[in-house]
Protein backbone atom coordinates (compact mmCIF):
# COMPACT_ATOMS: atom_id res chain seq x y z
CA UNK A 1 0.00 0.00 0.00
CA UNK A 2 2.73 2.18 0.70
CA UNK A 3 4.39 1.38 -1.86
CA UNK A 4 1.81 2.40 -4.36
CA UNK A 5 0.85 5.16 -2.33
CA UNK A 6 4.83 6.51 -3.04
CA UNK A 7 4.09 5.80 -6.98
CA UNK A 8 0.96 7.47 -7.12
CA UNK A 9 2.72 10.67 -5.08
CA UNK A 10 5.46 10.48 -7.93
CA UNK A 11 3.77 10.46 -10.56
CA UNK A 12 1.84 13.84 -9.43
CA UNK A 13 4.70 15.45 -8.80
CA UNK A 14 5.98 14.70 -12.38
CA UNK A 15 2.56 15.81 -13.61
CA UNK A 16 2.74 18.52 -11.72
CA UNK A 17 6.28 19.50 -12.79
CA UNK A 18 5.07 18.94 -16.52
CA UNK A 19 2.31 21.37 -16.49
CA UNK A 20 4.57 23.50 -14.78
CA UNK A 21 7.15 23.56 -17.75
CA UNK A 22 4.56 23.91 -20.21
CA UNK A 23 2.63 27.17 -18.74
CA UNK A 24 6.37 28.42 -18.43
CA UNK A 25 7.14 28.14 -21.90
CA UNK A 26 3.32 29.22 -23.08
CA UNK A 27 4.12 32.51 -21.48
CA UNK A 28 7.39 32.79 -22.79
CA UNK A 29 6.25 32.33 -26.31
CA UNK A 30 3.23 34.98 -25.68
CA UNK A 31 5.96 37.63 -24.64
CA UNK A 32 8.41 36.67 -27.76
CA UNK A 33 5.56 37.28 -30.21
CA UNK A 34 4.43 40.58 -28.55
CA UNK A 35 8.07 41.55 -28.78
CA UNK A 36 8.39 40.27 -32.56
CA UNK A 37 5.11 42.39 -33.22
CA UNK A 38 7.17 45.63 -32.37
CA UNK A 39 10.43 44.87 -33.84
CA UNK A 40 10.82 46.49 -37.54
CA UNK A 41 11.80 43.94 -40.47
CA UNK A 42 13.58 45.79 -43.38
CA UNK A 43 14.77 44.86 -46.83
CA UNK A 44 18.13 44.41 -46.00
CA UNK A 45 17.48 42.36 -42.81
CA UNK A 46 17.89 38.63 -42.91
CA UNK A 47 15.75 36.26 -40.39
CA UNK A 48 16.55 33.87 -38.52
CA UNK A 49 13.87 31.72 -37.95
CA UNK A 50 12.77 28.83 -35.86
CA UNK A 51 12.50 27.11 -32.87
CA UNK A 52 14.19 27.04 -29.69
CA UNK A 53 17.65 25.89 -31.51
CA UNK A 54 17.29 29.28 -33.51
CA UNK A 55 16.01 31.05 -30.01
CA UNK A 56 19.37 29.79 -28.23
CA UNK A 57 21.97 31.81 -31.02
CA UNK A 58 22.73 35.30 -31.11
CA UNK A 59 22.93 35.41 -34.47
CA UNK A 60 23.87 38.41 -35.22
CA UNK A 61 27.10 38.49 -33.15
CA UNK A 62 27.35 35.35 -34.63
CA UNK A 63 27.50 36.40 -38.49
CA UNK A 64 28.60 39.63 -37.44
CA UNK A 65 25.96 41.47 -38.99
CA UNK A 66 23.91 44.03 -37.96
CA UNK A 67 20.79 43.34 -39.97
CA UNK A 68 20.19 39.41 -39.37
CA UNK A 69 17.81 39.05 -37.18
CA UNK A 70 16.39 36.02 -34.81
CA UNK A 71 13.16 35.25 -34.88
CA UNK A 72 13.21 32.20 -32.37
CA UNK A 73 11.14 31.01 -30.35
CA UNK A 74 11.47 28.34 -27.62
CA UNK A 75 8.73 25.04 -28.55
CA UNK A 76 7.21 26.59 -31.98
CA UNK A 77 6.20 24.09 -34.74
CA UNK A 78 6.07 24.46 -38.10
CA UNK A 79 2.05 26.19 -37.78
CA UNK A 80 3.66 28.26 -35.55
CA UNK A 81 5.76 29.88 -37.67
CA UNK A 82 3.03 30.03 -40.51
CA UNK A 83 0.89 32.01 -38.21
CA UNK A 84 3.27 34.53 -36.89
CA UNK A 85 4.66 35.70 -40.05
CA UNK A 86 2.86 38.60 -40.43
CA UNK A 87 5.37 41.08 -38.89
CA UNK A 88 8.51 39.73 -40.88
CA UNK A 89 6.59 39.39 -44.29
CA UNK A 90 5.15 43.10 -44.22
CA UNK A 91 8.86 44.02 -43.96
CA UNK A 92 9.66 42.05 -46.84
CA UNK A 93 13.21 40.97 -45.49
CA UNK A 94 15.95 39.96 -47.78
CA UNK A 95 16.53 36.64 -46.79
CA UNK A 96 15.15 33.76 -44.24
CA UNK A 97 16.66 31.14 -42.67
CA UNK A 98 14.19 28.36 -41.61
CA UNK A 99 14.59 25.58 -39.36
CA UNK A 100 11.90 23.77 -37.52
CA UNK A 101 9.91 20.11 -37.72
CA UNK A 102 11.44 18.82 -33.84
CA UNK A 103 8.67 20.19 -31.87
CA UNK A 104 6.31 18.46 -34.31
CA UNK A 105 8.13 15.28 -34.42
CA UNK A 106 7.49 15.24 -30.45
CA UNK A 107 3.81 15.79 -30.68
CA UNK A 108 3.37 12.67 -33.30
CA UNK A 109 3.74 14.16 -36.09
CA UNK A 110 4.64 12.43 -39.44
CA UNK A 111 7.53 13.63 -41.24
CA UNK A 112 5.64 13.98 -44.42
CA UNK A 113 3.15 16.13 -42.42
CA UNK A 114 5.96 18.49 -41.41
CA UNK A 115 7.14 18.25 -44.76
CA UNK A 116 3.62 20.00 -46.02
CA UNK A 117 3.10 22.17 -43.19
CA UNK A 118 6.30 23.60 -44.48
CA UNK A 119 6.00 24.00 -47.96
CA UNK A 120 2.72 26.32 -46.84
CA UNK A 121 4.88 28.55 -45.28
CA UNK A 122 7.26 28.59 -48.32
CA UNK A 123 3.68 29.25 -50.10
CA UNK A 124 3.28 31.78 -48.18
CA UNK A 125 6.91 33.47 -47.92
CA UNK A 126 6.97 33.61 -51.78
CA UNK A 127 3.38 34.41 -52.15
CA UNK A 128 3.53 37.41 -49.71
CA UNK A 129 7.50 38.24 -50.62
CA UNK A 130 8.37 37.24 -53.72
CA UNK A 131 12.32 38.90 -53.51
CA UNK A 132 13.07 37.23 -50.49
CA UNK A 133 15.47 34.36 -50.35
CA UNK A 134 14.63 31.42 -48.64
CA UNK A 135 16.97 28.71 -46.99
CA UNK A 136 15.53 25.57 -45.91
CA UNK A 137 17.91 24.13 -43.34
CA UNK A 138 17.12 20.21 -41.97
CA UNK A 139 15.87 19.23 -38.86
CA UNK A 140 19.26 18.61 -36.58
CA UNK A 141 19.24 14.64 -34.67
CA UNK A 142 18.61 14.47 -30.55
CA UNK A 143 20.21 12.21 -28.43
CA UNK A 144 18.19 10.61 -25.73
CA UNK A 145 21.21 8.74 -23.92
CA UNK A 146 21.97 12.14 -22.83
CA UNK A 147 18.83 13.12 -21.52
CA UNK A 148 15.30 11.34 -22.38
CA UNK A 149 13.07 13.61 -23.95
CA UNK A 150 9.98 11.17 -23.39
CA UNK A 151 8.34 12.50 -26.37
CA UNK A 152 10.87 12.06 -28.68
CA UNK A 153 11.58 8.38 -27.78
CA UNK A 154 12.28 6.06 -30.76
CA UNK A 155 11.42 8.93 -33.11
CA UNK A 156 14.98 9.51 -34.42
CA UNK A 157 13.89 7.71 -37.88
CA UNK A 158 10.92 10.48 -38.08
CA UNK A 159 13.61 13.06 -38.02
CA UNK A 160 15.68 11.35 -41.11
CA UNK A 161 12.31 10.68 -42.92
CA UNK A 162 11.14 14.07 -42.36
CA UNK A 163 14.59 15.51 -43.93
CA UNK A 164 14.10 13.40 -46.81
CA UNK A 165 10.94 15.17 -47.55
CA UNK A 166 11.82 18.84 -46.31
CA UNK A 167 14.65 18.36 -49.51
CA UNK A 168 11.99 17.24 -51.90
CA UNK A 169 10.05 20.69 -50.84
CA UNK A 170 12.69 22.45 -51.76
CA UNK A 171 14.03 21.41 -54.16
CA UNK A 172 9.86 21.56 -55.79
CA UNK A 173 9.49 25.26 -54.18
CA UNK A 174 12.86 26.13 -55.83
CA UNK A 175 14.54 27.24 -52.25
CA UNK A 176 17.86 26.32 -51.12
CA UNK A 177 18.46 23.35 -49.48
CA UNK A 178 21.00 23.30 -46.61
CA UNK A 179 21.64 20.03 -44.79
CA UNK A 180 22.90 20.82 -41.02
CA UNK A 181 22.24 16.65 -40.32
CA UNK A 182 25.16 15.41 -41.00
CA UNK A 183 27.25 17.87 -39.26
CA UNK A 184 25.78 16.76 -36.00
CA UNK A 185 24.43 13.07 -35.75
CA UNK A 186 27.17 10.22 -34.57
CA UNK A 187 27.57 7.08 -36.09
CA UNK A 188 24.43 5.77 -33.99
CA UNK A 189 22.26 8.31 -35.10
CA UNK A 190 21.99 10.56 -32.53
CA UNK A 191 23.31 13.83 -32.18
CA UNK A 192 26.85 13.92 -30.91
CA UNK A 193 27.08 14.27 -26.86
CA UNK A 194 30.32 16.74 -26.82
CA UNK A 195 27.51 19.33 -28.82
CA UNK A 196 24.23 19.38 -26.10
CA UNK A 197 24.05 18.87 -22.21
CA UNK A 198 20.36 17.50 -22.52
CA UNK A 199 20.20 15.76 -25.61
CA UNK A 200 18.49 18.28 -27.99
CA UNK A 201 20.02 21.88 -27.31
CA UNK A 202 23.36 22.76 -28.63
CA UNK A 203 26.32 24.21 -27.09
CA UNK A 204 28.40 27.18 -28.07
CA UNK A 205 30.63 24.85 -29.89
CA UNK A 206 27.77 23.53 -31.82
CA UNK A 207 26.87 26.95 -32.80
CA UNK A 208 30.03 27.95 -34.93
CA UNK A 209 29.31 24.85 -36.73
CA UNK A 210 26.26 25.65 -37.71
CA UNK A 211 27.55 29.29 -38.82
CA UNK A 212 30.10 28.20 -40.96
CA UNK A 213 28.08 25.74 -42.43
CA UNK A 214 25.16 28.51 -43.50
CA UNK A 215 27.71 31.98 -43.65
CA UNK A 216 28.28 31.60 -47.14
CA UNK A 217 25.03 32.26 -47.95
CA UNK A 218 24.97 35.25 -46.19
């Protein structure tokens, strides 16, 4: 009895904890898109956008440019970014980097479902702001030996299946295709340990890879 009176109390707590986490990051995301709603997008800016691997850069200390511009946000799908692109398409930027699809792949989704909830927002990007330049970058691998990300369990082959079909949108919409993947996934197909310290966000280290590996088409 006591026993299962100790399980029960657990598993509360990591309810609790859960919820917790969640209303934390639903307010954060509230306050970044008030804060993206006042921020001015120009012609000569270039946008960073994604998830909370694009969140975590400065990117312009990073590229050492004044006008690029992160538009990151911690636990966004794909929809996500669809629906808050109002403030950087009005400004008709020069360029956009996008990377997103994780988030999805923990709530179930199917890679080819990211892969068409992306090329709507390419629809939309072109439709909306036809001289800006797109870059499609893949979805980086996670390592759960690191740190379990419960809802990411097993789902490593959703993240190579999704890639496979984020290329084929590209290469149909006609946007560049840059594959970050193989920069960061070991020979078990997870990404490398020295480059997170929980299994899905990168380290400074990780960070200048991915710079050099997107700075020449900046």
């Amino acid at each position: 009895m006591k026993k299962k009176l100790l399980l029960l109390c657990i598993e509360l707590v990591v309810v609790a904890v859960a919820a917790l986490a969640q209303a934390n990051q639903d307010v954060y995301y509230a306050r970044r898109v008030t804060l993206f709603d006042q921020l001015p997008v120009g012609k000569k800016d270039i946008i960073m956008l994604g998830n909370s691997l694009t969140d975590g850069a400065e990117w312009n200390e990073l590229m050492r440019n004044s006008h690029v511009k992160n538009r990151g946000i911690v636990g966004d799908i794909v929809q996500g970014l669809y629906e808050r692109m109002e403030p950087i398409l009005k400004g008709q930027p020069k360029k956009i980097f996008i990377m997103s699809g994780v988030n999805d792949v923990s709530h179930d989704v199917s890679g080819d479902s990211i892969a068409r909830a992306m090329e709507k927002l390419i629809v939309l990007i072109k439709t909306r702001s036809p001289r800006t330049k797109i870059y499609l970058q893949s979805m980086l691998p996670f390592n759960n030996d690191v740190r379990l990300w419960k809802y990411l369990k097993d789902r490593e082959q959703v993240v190579v299946d999704g890639n496979r079909a984020l290329k084929e949108v590209a290469r149909r919409q006609g946007v560049t295709w840059i594959d970050l993947y193989p920069l960061f996934v070991d020979d078990n197909g997870r990404l490398k340990a020295e480059y997170t310290n929980d299994g899905l966000h990168l380290m400074g280290p990780a960070y200048l890879i991915w710079r050099d590996a997107i700075k020449k088409y900046f």
